[in-house]
C-alpha atoms as a PDB file:
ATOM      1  CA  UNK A   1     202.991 -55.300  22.866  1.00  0.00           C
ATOM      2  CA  UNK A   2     200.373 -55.441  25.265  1.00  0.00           C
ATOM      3  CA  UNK A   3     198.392 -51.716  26.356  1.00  0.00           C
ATOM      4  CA  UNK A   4     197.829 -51.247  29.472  1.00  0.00           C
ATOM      5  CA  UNK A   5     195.548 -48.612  31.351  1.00  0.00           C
ATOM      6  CA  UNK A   6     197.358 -46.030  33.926  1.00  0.00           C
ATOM      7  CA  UNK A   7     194.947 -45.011  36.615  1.00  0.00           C
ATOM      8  CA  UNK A   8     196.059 -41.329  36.034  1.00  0.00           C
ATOM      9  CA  UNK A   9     194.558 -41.932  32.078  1.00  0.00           C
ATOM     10  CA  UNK A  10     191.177 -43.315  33.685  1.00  0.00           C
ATOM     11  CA  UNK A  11     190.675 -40.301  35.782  1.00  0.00           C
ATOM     12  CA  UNK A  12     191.207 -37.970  32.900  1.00  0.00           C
ATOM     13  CA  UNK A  13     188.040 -39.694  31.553  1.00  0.00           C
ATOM     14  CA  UNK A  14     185.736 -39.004  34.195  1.00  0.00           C
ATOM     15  CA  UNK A  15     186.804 -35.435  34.918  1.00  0.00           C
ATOM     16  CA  UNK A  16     184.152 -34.616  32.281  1.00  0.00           C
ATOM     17  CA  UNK A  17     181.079 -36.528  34.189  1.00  0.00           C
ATOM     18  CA  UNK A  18     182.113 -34.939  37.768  1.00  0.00           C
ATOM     19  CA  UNK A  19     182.164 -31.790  36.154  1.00  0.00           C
ATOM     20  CA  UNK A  20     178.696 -32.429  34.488  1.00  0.00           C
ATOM     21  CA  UNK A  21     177.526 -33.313  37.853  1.00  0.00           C
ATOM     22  CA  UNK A  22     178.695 -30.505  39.749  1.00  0.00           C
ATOM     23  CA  UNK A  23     176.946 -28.112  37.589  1.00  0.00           C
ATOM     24  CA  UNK A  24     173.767 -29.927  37.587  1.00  0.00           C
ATOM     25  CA  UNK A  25     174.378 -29.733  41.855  1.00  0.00           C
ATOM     26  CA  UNK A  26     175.120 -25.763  41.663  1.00  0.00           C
ATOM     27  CA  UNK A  27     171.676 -25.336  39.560  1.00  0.00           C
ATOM     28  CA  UNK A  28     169.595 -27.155  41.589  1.00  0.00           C
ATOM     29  CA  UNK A  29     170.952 -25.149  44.716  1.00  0.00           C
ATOM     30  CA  UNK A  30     170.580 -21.619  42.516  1.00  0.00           C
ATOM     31  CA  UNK A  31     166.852 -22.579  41.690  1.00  0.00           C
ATOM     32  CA  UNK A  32     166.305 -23.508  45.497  1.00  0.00           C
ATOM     33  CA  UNK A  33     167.598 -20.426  47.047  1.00  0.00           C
ATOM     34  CA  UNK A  34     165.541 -18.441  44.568  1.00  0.00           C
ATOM     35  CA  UNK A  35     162.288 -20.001  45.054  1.00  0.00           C
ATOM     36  CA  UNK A  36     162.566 -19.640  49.177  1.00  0.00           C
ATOM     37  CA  UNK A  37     163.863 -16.271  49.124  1.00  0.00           C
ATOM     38  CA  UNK A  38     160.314 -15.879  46.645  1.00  0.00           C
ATOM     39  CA  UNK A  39     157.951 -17.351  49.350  1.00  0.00           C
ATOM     40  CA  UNK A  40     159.452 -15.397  52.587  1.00  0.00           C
ATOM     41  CA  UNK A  41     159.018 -11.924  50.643  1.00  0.00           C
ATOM     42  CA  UNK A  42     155.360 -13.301  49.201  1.00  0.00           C
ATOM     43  CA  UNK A  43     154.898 -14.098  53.276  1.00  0.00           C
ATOM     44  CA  UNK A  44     155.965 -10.808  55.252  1.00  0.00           C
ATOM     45  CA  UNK A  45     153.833  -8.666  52.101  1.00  0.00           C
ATOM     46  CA  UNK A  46     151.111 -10.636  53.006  1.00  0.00           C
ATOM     47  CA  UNK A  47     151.340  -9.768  56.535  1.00  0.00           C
ATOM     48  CA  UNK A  48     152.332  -6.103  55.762  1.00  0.00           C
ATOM     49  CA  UNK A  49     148.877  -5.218  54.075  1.00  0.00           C
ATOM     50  CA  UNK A  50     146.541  -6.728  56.831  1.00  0.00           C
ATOM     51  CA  UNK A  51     145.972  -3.769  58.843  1.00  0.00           C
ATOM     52  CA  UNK A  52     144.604  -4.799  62.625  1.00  0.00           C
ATOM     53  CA  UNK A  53     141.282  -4.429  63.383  1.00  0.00           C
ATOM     54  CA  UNK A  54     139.891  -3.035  66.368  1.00  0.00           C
ATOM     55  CA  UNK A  55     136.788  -4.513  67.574  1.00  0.00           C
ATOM     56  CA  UNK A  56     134.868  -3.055  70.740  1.00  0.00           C
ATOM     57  CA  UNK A  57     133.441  -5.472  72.692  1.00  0.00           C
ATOM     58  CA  UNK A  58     130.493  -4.481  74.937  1.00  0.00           C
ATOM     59  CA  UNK A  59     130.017  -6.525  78.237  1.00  0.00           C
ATOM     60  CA  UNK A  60     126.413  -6.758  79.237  1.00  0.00           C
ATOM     61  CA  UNK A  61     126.673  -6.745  82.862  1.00  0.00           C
ATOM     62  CA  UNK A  62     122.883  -6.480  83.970  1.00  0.00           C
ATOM     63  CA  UNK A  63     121.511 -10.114  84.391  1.00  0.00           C
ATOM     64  CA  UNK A  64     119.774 -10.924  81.209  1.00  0.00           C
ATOM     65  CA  UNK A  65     116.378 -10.718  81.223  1.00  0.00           C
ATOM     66  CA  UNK A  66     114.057 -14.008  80.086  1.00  0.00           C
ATOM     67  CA  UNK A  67     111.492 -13.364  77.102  1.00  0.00           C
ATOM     68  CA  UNK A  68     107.645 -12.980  77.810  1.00  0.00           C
ATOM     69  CA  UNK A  69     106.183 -16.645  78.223  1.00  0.00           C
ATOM     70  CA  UNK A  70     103.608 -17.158  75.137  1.00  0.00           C
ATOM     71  CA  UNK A  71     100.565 -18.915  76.144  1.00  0.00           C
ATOM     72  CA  UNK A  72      99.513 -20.918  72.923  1.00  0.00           C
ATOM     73  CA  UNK A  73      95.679 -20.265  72.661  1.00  0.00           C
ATOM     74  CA  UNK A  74      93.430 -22.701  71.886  1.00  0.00           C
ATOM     75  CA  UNK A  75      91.478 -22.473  68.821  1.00  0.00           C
ATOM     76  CA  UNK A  76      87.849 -20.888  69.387  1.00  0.00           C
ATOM     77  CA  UNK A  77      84.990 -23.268  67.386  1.00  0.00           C
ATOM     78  CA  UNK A  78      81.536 -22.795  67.032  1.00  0.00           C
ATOM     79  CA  UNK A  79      80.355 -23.910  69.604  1.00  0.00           C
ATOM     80  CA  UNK A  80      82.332 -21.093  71.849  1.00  0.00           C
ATOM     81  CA  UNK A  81      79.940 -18.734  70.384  1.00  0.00           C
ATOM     82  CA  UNK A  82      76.330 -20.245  69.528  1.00  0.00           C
ATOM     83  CA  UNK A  83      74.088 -21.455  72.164  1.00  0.00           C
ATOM     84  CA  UNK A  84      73.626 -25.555  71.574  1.00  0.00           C
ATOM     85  CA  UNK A  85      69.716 -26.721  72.762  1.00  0.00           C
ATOM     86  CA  UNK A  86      69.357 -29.955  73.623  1.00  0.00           C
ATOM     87  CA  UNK A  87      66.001 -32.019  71.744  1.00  0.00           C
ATOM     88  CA  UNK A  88      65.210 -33.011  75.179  1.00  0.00           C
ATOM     89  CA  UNK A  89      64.466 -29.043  76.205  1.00  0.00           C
ATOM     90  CA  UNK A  90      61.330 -27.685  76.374  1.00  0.00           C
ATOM     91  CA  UNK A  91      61.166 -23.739  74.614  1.00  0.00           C
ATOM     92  CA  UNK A  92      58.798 -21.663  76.360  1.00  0.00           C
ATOM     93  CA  UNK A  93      57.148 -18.338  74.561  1.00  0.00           C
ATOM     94  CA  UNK A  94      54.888 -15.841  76.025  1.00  0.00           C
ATOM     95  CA  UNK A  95      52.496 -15.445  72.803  1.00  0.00           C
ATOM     96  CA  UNK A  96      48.874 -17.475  73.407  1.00  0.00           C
ATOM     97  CA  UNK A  97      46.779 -18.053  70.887  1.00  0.00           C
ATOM     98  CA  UNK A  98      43.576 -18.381  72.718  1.00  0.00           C
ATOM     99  CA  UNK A  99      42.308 -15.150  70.629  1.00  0.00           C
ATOM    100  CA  UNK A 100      42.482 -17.340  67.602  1.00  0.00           C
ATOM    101  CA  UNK A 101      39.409 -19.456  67.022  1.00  0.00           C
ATOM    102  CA  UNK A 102      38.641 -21.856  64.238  1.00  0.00           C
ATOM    103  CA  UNK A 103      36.724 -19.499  62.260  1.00  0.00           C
ATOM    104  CA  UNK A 104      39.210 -17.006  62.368  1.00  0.00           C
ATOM    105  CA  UNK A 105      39.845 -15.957  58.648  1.00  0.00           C
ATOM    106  CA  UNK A 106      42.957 -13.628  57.485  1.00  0.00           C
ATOM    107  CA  UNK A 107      41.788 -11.412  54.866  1.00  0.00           C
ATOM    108  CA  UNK A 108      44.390 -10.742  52.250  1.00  0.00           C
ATOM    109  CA  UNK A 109      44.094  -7.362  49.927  1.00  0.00           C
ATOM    110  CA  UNK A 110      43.165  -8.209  46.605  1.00  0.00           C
ATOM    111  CA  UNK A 111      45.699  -7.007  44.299  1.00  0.00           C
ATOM    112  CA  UNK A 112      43.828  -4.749  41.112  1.00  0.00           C
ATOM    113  CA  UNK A 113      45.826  -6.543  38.080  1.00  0.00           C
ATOM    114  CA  UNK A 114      46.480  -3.992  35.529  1.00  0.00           C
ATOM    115  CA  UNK A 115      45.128  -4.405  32.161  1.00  0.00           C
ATOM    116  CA  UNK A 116      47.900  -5.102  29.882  1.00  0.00           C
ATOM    117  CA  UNK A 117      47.420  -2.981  26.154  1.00  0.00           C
ATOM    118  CA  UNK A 118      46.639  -5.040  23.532  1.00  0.00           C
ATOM    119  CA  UNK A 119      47.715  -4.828  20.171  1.00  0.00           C
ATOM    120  CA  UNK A 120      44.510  -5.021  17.401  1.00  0.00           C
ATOM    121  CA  UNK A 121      44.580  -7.899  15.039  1.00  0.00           C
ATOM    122  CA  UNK A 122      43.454  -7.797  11.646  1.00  0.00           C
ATOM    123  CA  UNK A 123      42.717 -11.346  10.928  1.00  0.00           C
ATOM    124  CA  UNK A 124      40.846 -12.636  14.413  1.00  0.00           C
ATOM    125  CA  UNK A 125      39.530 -16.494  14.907  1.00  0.00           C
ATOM    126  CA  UNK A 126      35.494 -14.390  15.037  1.00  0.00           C
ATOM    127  CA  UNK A 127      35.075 -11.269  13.356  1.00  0.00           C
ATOM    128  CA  UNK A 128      33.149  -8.294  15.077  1.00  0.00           C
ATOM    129  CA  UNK A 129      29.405  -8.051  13.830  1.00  0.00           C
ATOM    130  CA  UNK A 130      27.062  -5.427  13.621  1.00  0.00           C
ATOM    131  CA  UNK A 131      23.597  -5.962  14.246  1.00  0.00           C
ATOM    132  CA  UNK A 132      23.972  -9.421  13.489  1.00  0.00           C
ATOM    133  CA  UNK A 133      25.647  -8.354  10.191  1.00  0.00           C
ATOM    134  CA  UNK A 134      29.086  -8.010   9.298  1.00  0.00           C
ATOM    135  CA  UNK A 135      31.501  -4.430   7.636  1.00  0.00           C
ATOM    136  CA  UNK A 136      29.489  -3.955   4.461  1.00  0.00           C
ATOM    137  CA  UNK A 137      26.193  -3.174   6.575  1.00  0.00           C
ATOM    138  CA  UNK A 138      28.126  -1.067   8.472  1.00  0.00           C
ATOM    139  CA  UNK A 139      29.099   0.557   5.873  1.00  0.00           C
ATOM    140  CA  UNK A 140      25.521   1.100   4.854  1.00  0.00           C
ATOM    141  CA  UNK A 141      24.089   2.658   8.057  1.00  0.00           C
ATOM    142  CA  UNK A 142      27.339   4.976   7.632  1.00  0.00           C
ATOM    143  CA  UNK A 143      26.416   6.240   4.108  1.00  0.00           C
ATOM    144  CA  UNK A 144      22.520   6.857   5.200  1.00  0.00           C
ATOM    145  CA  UNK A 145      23.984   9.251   7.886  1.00  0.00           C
ATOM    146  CA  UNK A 146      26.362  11.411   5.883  1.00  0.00           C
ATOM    147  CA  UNK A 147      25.638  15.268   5.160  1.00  0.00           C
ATOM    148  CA  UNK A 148      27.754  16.371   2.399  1.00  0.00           C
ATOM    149  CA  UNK A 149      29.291  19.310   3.510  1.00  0.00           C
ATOM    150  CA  UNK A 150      28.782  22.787   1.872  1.00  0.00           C
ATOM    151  CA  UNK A 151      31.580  23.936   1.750  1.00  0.00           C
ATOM    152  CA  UNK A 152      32.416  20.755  -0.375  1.00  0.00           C
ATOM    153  CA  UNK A 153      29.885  21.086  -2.643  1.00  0.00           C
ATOM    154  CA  UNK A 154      30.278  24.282  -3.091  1.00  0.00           C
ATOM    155  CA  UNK A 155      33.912  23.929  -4.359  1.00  0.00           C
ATOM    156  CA  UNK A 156      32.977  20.413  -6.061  1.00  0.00           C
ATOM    157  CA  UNK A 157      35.096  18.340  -4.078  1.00  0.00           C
ATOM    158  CA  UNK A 158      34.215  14.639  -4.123  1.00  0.00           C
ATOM    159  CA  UNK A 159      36.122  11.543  -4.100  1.00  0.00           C
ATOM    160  CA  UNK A 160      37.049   8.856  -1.399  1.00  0.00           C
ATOM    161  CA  UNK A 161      37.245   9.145   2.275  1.00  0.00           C
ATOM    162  CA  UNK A 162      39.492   5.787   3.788  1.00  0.00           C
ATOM    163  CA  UNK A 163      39.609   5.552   7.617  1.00  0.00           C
ATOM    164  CA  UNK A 164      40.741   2.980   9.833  1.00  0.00           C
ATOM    165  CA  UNK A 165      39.246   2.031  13.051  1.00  0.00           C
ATOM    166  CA  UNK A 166      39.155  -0.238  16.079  1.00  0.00           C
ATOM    167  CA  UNK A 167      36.547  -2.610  17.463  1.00  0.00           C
ATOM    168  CA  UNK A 168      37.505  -3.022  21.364  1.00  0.00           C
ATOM    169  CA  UNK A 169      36.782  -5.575  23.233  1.00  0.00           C
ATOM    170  CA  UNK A 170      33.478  -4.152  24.871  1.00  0.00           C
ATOM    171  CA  UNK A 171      32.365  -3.825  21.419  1.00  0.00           C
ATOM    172  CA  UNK A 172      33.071   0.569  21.335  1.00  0.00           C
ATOM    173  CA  UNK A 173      34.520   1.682  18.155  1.00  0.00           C
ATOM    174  CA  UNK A 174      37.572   3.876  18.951  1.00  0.00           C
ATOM    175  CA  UNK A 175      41.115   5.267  17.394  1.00  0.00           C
ATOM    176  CA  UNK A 176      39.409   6.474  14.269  1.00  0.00           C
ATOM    177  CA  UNK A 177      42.308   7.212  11.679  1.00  0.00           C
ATOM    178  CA  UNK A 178      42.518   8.871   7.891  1.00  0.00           C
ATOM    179  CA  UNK A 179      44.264   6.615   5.886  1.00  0.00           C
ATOM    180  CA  UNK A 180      43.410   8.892   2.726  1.00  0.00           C
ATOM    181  CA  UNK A 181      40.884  11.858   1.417  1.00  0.00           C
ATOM    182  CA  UNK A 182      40.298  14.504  -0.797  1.00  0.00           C
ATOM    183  CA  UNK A 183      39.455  17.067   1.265  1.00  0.00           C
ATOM    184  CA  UNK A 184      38.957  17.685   5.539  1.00  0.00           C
ATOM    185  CA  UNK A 185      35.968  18.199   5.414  1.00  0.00           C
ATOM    186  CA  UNK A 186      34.750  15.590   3.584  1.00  0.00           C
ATOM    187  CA  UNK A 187      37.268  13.076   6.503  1.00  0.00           C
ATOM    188  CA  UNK A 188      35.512  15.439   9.594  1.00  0.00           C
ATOM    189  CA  UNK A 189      32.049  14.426   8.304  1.00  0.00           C
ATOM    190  CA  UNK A 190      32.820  10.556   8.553  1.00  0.00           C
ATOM    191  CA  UNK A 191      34.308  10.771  11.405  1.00  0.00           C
ATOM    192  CA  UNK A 192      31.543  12.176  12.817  1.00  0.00           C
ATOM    193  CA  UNK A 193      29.242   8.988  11.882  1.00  0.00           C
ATOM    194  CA  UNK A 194      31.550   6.743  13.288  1.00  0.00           C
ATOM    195  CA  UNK A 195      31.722   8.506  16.334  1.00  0.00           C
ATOM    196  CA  UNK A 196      27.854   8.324  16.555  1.00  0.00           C
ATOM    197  CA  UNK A 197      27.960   3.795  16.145  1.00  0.00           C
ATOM    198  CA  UNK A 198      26.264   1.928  18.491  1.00  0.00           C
ATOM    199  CA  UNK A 199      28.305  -1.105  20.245  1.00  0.00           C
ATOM    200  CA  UNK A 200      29.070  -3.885  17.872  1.00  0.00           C
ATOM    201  CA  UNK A 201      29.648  -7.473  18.779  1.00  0.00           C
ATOM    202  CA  UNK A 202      33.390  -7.556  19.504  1.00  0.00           C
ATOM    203  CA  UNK A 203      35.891 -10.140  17.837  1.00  0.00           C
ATOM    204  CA  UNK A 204      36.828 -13.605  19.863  1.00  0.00           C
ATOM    205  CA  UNK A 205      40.329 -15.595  19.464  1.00  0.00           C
ATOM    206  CA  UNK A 206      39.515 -18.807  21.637  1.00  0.00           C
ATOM    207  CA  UNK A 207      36.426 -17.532  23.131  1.00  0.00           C
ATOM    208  CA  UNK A 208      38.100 -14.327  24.238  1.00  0.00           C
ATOM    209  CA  UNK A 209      37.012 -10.970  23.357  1.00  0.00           C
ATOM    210  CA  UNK A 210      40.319  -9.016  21.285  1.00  0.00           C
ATOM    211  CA  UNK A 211      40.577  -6.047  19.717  1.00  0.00           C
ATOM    212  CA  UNK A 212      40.218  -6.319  15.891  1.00  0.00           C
ATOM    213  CA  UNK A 213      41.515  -3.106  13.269  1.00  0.00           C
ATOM    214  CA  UNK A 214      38.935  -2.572  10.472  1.00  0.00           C
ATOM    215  CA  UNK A 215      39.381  -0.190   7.121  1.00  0.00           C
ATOM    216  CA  UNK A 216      36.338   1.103   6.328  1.00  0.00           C
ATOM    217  CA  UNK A 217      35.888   3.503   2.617  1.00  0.00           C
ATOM    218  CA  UNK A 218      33.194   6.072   2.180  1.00  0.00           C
ATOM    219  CA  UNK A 219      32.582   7.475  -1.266  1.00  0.00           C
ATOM    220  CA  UNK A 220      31.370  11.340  -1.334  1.00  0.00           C
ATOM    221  CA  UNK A 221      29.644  11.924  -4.773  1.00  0.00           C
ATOM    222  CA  UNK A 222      27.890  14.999  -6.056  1.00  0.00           C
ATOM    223  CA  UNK A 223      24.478  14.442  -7.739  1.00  0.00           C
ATOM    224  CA  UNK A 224      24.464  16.049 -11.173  1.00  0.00           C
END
């Protein structure tokens, strides 16, 4: 025998999906509610905290008054402050020289130049000379002149008396030094010699006269 479907049996079926669906309905409607009643409260807060603000607002009522016109200046040059001649004008000046004449001669002051020290040399292009000779007959007119002091000989003092000297360029022997001696007065009583030399011919480098250094020693011995 043959089934057969009752409508009352098919709407038992489906009694399950309408319910389904009416929940789903009643959740979406929950969750909408919720979320509005959410945004009017987030709303009227909102315009809760803003306090008003008062702002004063001041009305000029005097007619407004236009800014001082600037003048733009023109830029000053050169020539604004120097005085341009012309090549074609003709500079007068109230000097003459008619006093002037062609023999008129400026005289300049001669200028003294100062004589610059010069240090001696020991080893010139000409040696000095004396009276035509050379140191050794120097030497020779200074040992014929020499008094042996008493008060050396008298204490038997003897030995060698070294001095050095300079030849200047006008031929003067000067700056008479003790390089070594026994005794003073045996060094006072060359010195005095020296002192007493006439000129000598003076040293040349290049044809010029120079000052020349010279060591000169002078025995002192006793006669037995």
């Amino acid at each position: 025998m043959e089934a057969k479907k009752t409508k009352k049996a098919d709407l038992q079926n489906r009694r399950v999906l309408f319910a389904e669906i009416g929940l789903i309905v009643a959740l979406g409607a929950m969750v909408l509610a919720f979320n509005w009643g959410q945004s009017e409260k987030k709303i009227e807060s909102l315009v809760e905290d803003i306090a008003p603000v008062e702002q004063e607002v001041i009305v000029n009522t005097e007619q407004d008054q236009k800014p001082p016109e600037v003048r733009p200046q023109a830029n000053q040059v050169f020539s604004d402050f120097l005085d341009v001649v012309k090549n074609d004008q003709q500079i007068t000046t109230d000097y003459t020289f008619d006093e002037f004449d062609e023999d008129f001669v400026i005289e300049v002051p001669q200028v003294a130049e100062e004589e610059v020290e010069e240090i001696p040399t020991f080893n010139p292009q000409e040696y000095p000379s004396f009276q035509g000779g050379d140191l050794m007959k120097f030497r020779s007119w200074v040992i014929e002149r020499l008094r042996y002091p008493t008060i050396a000989q008298e204490a038997n003092i003897q030995g060698k008396v070294t001095l050095r000297f300079v030849i200047e360029r006008d031929g003067t022997l000067t700056n008479i030094e003790e390089l070594g001696s026994p005794d003073r007065s045996l060094t006072e009583e060359a010195r005095r010699v020296l002192l007493s030399s006439p000129k000598w011919e003076p040293g040349k480098n290049r044809g010029r006269p120079v000052r020349v250094y010279y060591i000169l020693p002078v025995d002192f011995i006793l006669q037995q």
